[in-house]
Protein backbone atom coordinates (compact mmCIF):
# COMPACT_ATOMS: atom_id res chain seq x y z
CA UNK A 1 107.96 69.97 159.97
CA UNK A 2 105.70 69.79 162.79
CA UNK A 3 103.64 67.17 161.57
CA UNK A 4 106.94 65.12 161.13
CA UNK A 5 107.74 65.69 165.23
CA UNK A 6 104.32 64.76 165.78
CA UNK A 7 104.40 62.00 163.91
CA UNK A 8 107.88 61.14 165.39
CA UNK A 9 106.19 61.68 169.22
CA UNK A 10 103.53 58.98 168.47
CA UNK A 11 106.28 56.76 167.19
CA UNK A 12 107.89 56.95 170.74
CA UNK A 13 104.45 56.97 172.76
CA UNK A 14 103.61 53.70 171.51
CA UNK A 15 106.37 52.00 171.70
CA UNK A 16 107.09 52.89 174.86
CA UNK A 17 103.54 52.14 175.83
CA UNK A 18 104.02 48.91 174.59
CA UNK A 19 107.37 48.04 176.12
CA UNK A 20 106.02 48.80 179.57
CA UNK A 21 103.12 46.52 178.56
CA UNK A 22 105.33 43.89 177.86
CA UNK A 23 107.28 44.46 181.11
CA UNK A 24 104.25 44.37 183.04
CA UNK A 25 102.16 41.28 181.56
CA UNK A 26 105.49 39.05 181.40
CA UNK A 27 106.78 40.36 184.56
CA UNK A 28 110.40 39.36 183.39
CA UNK A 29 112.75 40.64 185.10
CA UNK A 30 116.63 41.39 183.47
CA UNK A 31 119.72 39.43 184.33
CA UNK A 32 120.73 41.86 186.78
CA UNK A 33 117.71 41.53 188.77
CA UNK A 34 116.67 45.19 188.56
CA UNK A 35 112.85 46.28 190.40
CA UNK A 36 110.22 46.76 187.28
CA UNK A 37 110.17 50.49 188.72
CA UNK A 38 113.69 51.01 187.65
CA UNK A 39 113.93 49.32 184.51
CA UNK A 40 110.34 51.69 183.36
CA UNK A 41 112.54 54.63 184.54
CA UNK A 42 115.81 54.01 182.55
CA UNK A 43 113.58 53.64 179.25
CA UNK A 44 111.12 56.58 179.33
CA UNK A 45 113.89 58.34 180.68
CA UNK A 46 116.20 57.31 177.32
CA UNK A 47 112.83 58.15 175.11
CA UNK A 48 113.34 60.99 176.33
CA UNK A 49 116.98 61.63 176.01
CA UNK A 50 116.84 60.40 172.21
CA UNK A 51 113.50 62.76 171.41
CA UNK A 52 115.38 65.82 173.21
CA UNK A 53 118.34 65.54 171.39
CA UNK A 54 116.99 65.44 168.23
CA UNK A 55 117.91 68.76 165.56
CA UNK A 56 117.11 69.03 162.43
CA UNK A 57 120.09 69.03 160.11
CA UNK A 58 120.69 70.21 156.36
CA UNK A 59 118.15 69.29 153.68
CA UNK A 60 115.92 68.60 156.70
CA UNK A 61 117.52 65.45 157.90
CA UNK A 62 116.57 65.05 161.75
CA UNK A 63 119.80 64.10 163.29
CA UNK A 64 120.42 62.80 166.82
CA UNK A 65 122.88 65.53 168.69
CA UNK A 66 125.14 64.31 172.15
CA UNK A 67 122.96 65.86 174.48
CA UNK A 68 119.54 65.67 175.38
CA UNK A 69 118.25 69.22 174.94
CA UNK A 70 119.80 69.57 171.24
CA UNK A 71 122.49 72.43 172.07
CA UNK A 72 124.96 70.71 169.74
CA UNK A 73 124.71 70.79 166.09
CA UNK A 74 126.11 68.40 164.65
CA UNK A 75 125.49 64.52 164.68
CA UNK A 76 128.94 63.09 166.13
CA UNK A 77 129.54 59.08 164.33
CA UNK A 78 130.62 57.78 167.70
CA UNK A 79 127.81 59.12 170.10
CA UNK A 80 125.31 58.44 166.95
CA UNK A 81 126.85 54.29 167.00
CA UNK A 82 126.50 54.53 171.08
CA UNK A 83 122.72 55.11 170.27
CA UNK A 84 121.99 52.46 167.58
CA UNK A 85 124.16 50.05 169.24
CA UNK A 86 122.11 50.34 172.59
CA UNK A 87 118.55 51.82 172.05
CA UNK A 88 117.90 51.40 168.51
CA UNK A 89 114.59 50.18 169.69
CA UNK A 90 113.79 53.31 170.85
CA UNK A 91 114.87 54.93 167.54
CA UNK A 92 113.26 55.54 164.18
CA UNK A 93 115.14 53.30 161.44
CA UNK A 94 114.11 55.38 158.70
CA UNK A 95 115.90 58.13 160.66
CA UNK A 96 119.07 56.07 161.37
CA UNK A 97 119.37 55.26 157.49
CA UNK A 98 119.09 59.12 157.27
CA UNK A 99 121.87 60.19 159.37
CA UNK A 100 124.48 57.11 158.06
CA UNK A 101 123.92 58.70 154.44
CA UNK A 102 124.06 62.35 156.49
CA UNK A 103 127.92 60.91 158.02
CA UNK A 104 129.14 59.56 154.54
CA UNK A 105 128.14 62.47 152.26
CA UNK A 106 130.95 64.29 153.97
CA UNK A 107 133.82 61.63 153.87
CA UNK A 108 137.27 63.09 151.83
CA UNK A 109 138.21 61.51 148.76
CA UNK A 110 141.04 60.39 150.90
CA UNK A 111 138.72 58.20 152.60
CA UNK A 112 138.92 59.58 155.97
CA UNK A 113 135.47 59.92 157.97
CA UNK A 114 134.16 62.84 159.48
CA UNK A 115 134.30 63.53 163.48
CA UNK A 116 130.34 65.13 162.98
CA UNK A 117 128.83 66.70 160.43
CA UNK A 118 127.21 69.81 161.62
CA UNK A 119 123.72 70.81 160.76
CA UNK A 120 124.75 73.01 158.07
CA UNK A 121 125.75 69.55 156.22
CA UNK A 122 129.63 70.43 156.75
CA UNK A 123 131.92 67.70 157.83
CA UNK A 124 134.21 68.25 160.00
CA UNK A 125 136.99 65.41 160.98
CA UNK A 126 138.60 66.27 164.26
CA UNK A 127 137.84 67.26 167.77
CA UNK A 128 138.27 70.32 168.70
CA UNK A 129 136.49 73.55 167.56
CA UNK A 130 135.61 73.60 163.78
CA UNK A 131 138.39 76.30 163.11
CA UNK A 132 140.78 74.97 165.59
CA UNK A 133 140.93 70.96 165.61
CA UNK A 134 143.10 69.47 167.84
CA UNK A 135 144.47 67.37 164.61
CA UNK A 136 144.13 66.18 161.21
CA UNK A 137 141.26 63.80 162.10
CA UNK A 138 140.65 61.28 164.40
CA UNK A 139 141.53 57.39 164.40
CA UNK A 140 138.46 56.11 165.44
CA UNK A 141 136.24 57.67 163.03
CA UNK A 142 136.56 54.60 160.41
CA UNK A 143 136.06 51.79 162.85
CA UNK A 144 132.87 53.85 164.78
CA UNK A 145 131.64 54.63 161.44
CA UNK A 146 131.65 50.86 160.06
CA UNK A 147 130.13 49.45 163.54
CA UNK A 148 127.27 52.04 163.08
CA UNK A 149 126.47 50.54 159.74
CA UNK A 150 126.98 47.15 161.11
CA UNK A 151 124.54 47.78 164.02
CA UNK A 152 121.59 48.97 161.81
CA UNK A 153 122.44 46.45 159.18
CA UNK A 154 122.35 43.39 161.87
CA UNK A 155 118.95 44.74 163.92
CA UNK A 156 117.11 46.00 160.87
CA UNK A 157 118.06 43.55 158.37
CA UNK A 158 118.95 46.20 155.27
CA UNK A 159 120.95 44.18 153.32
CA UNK A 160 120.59 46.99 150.51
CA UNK A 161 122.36 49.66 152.50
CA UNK A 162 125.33 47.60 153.48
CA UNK A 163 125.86 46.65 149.93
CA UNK A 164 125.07 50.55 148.72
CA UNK A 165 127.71 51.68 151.37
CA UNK A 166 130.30 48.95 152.27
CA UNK A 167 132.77 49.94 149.52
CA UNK A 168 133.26 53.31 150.77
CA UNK A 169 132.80 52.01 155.02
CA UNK A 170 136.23 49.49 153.63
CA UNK A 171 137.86 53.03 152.63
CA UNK A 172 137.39 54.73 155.72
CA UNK A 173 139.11 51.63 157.52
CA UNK A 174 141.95 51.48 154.76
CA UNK A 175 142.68 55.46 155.53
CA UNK A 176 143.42 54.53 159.57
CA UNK A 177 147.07 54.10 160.31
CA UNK A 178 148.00 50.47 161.20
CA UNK A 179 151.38 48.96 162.26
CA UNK A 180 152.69 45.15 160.67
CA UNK A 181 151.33 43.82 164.13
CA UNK A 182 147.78 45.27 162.38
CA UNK A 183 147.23 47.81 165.87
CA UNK A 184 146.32 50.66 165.10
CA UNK A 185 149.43 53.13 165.05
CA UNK A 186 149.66 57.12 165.89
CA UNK A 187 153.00 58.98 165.40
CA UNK A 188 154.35 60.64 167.88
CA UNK A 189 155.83 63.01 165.62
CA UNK A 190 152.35 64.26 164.09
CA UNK A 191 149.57 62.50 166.21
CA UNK A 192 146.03 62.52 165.40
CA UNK A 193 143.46 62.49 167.46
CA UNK A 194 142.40 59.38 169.44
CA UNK A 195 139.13 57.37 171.13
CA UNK A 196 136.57 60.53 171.13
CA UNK A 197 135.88 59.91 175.05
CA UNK A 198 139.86 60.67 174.96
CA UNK A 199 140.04 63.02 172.47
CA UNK A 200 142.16 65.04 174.53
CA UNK A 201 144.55 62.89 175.73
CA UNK A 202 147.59 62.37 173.56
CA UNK A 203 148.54 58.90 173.10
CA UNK A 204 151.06 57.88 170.89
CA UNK A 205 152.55 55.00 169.74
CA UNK A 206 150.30 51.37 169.35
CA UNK A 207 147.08 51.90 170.84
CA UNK A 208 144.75 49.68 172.74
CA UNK A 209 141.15 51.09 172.00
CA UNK A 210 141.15 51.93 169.00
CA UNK A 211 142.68 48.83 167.65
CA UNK A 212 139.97 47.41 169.71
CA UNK A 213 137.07 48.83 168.10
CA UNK A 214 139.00 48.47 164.61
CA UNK A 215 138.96 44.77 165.74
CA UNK A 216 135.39 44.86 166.42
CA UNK A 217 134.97 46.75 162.75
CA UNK A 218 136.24 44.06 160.44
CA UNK A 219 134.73 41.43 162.71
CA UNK A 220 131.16 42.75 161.77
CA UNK A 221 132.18 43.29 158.31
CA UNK A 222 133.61 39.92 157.86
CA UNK A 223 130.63 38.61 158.80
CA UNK A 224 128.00 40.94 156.88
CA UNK A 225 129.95 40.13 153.98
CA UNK A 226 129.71 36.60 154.37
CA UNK A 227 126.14 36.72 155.27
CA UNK A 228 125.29 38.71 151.92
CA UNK A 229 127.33 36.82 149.67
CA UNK A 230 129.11 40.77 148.93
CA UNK A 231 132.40 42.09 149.32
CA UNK A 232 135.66 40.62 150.32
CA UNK A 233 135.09 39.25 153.99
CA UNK A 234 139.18 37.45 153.83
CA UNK A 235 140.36 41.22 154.25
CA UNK A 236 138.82 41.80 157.22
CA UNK A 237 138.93 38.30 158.44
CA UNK A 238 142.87 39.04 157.53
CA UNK A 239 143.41 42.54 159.92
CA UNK A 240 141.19 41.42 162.96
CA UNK A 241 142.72 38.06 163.03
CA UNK A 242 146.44 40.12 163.04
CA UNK A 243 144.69 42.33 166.09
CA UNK A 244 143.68 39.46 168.61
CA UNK A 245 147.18 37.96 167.51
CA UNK A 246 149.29 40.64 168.45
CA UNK A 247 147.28 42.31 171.02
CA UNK A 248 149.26 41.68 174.00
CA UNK A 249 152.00 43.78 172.71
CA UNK A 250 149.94 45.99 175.11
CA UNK A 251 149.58 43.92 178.14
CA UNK A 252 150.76 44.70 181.68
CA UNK A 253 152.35 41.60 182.92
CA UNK A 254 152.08 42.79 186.65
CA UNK A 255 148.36 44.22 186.56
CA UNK A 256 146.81 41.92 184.39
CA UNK A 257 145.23 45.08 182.54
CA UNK A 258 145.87 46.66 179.19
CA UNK A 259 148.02 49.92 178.51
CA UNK A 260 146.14 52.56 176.70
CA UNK A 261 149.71 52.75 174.15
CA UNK A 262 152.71 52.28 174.41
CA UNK A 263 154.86 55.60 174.14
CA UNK A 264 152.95 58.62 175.51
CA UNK A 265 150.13 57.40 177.83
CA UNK A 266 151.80 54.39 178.76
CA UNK A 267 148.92 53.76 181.59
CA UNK A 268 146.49 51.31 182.53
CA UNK A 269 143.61 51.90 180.62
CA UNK A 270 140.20 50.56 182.50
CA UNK A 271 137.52 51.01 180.11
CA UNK A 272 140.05 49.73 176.98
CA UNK A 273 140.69 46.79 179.49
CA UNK A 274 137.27 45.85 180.00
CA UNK A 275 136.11 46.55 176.47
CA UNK A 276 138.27 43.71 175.45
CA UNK A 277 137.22 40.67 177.13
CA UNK A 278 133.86 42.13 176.28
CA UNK A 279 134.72 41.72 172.40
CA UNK A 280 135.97 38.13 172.67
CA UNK A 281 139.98 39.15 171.87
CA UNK A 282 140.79 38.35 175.23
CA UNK A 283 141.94 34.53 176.05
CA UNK A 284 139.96 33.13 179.04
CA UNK A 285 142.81 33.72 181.81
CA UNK A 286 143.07 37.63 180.50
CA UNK A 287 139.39 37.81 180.89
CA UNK A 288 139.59 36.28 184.80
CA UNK A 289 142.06 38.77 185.38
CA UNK A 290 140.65 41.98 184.44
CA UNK A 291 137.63 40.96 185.64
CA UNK A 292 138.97 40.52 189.25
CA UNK A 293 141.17 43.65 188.82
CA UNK A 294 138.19 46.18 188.16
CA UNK A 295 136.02 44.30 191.58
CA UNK A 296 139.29 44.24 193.86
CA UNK A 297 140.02 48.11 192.49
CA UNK A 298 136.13 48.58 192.55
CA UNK A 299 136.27 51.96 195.52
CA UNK A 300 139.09 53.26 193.51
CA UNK A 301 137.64 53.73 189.97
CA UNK A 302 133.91 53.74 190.79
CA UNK A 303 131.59 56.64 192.06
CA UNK A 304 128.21 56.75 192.63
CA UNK A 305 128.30 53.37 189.62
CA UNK A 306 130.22 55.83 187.14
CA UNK A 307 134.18 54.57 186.56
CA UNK A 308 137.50 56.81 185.50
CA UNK A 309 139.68 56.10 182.59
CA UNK A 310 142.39 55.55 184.77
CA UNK A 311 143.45 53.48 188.37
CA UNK A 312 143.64 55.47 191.39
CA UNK A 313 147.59 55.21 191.21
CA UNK A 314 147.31 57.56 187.99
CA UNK A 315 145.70 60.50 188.78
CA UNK A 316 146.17 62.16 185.32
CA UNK A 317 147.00 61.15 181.66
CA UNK A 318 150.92 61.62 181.00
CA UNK A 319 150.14 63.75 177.74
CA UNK A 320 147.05 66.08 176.57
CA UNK A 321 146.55 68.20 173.90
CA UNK A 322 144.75 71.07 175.76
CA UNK A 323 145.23 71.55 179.35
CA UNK A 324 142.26 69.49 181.41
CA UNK A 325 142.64 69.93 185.35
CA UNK A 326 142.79 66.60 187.14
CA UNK A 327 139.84 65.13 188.18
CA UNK A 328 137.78 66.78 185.42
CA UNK A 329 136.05 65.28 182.07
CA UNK A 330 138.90 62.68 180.44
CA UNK A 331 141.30 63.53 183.36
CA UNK A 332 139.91 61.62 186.34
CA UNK A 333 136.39 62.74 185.73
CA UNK A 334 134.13 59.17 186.15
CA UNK A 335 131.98 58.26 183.01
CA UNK A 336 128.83 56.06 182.54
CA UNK A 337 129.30 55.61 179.00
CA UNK A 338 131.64 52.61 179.50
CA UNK A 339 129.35 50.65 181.94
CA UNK A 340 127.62 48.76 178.95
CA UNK A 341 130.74 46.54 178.90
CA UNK A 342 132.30 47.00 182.24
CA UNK A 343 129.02 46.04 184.23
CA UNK A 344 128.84 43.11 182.27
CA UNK A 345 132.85 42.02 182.70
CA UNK A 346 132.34 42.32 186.34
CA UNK A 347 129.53 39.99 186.36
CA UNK A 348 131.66 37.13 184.80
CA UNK A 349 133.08 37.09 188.17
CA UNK A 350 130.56 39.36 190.54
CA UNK A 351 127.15 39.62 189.60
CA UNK A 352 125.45 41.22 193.24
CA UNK A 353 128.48 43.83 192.57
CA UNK A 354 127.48 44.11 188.68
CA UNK A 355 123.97 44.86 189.97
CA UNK A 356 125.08 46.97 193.02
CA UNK A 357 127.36 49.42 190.09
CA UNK A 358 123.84 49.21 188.01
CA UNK A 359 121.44 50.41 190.71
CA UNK A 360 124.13 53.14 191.71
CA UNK A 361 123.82 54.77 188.45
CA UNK A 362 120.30 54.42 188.18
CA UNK A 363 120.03 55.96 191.55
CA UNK A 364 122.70 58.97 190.71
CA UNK A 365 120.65 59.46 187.18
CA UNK A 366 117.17 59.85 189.06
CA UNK A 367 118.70 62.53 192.24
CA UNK A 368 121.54 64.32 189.88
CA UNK A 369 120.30 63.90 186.24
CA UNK A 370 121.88 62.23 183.79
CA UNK A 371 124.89 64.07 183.18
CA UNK A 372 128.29 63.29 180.62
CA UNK A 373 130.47 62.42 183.70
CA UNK A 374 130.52 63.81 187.49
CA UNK A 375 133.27 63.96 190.15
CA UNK A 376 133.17 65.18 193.97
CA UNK A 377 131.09 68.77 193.47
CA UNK A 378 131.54 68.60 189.49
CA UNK A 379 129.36 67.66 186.93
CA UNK A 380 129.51 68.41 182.96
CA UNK A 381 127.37 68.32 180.14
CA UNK A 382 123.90 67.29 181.31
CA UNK A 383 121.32 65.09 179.62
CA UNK A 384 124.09 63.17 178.12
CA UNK A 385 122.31 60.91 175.42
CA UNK A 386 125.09 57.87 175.12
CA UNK A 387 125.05 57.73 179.42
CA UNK A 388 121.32 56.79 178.88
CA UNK A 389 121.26 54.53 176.44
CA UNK A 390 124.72 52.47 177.37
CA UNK A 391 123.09 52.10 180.56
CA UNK A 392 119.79 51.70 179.28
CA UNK A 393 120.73 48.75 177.67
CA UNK A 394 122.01 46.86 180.59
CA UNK A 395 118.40 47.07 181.65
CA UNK A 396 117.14 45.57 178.47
């Protein structure tokens, strides 16, 4: 074992002795126009994030656990995709096989995909405790689960794993509840669990994210599928194409934005707003729009370059499933996790702003730590891994 996290230390050393090489000798500077001194900081400072959070799991499997200093146990799929999808170069990929294989040993023979898997090697498939979810499972499990492959499969060209795995990643998608319109659906009547960074929040009815990211899913399957000559890519070419069709069931005429669903939680949702224009479902006007409604809305939703689920007209979700005081984690709490898409939709029409939001972070990271989100004399969860590396890779 500890010649493994010494050989895993090394691993990080030298690349990160060789990124700031590279930063140095080229002296190229991101699109954002951030100060070599801050882009340096963001990286060693997600090394270290990544390398803290690391536990070892059943069958000694090193998983990657949501916060820095490893006090979870469990490797969650949707903080795990954050990761891969934004620092995998700071990652091991022998590790990130690892932990997909850790995610799918424990998915049910209905298909559905676990929440986490702890370090005992038991799945477990909704938020909440692990003797008291909050529901059944959650609907995002599938998509996040698929993307993860995706994202490993697409920067580490393993065509092997996709085809090993891509049966049973099409199973977790078939178990999500869908509507005709091809949006992702929850019932009212028994509701499951939604978007993890909303896991508490009870939204019913068609939902916006999470048909999103299932958008985003068969997208990057589609096209895996197509690239491999494996599969059936017309099935997922089939349900995203339905998504961008019928998307706008779930636009706000007045606001430009996006409702989060549309029975309980009828509200503006900001980060499923931005998220979409970032995914290409949004038509060029839609894109203008939300763009211009998260700068002209920009004191509202933004502090210290972290944003809130919600506009400053909604203080609090309309439904929960556990009681959250406003102005606390998903309840008006603000969140850097989003910024990896909401930076970059602000730039389409405000880069100095993009880069001001950027720099704010950076600053709040280096004085306050790198926390899961913060609000006027609040902070939870510190050394949050996915704020690091979702801003991290804005500094890429």
């Amino acid at each position: 074992m500890r010649q493994h996290i010494f050989l895993h230390l090394i691993f990080l050393l030298l690349s990160s002795d060789l990124a700031i090489s590279q930063v140095n000798s080229s002296r190229i500077k991101n699109q954002y126009s951030l100060s070599e001194k801050s882009v340096q900081w963001m990286r060693e400072a997600t090394i270290q994030q990544l390398s803290g959070c690391r536990v070892e799991g059943k069958n000694g499997i090193w998983i990657h656990t949501p916060d820095g200093v490893g006090n979870y146990k469990a490797l969650w799929t949707r903080d795990f995709y954050y990761m891969v999808e934004y620092a995998a170069d700071l990652m091991d990929p022998k590790e990130i096989k690892a932990s997909i294989h850790y995610i799918l040993s424990g998915q049910r023979e209905d298909g559905c995909i676990p929440d986490r898997v702890n370090v005992d090697g038991k799945a477990i498939y909704s938020p909440g405790a692990d003797h008291s979810p909050l529901a059944d499972h959650a609907l995002d499990n599938g998509p996040f689960m698929a993307m993860l492959v995706s994202s490993y499969v697409k920067q580490f060209e393993d065509e092997t794993l996709f085809r090993v795995v891509e049966g049973r990643l099409r199973r977790g998608l078939d178990f999500i509840s869908r509507e005709e319109s091809g949006l992702v659906y929850n019932d009212p009547k028994k509701p499951q669990c939604v978007y993890g960074f909303t896991d508490t929040v009870k939204k019913t009815g068609n939902l916006l994210f999470e048909s999103l990211i299932y958008y985003k899913a068969c997208r990057e399957m589609e096209e895996l599928c197509r690239l491999y000559n494996y599969g059936n890519p017309d099935i997922y070419k089939s349900r995203s194409e339905n998504i961008q069709k019928n998307i706008s069931k779930l636009m706000d005429g007045e606001s430009g934005m996006f409702w989060a669903a549309d029975i309980d939680c009828k509200q503006i949702d900001i980060w499923g707003s931005a998220y979409a224009v970032k995914i290409g479902i949004t038509t060029k006007d839609q894109s203008k729009r939300i763009s211009e409604y998260l700068i002209s809305n920009i004191n509202q939703i933004f502090m210290r370059g972290q944003i809130r689920h919600l506009p400053e007209s909604d203080s609090s979700w309309n439904n929960l499933f556990i009681s959250v005081p406003v102005g606390t984690y998903q309840n008006g709490a603000y969140w850097a996790t989003p910024l990896a898409w909401v930076v970059p939709v602000i730039a389409l029409q405000d880069l100095p702003l993009a880069k001001k939001i950027l720099g704010d972070v950076i600053k709040d990271f280096q004085e306050n730590g790198i926390n899961e989100c913060i609000n006027t004399d609040y902070i939870k969860i510190p050394n949050y891994v996915a704020s690091a590396t979702n801003v991290y890779f804005l500094t890429r």
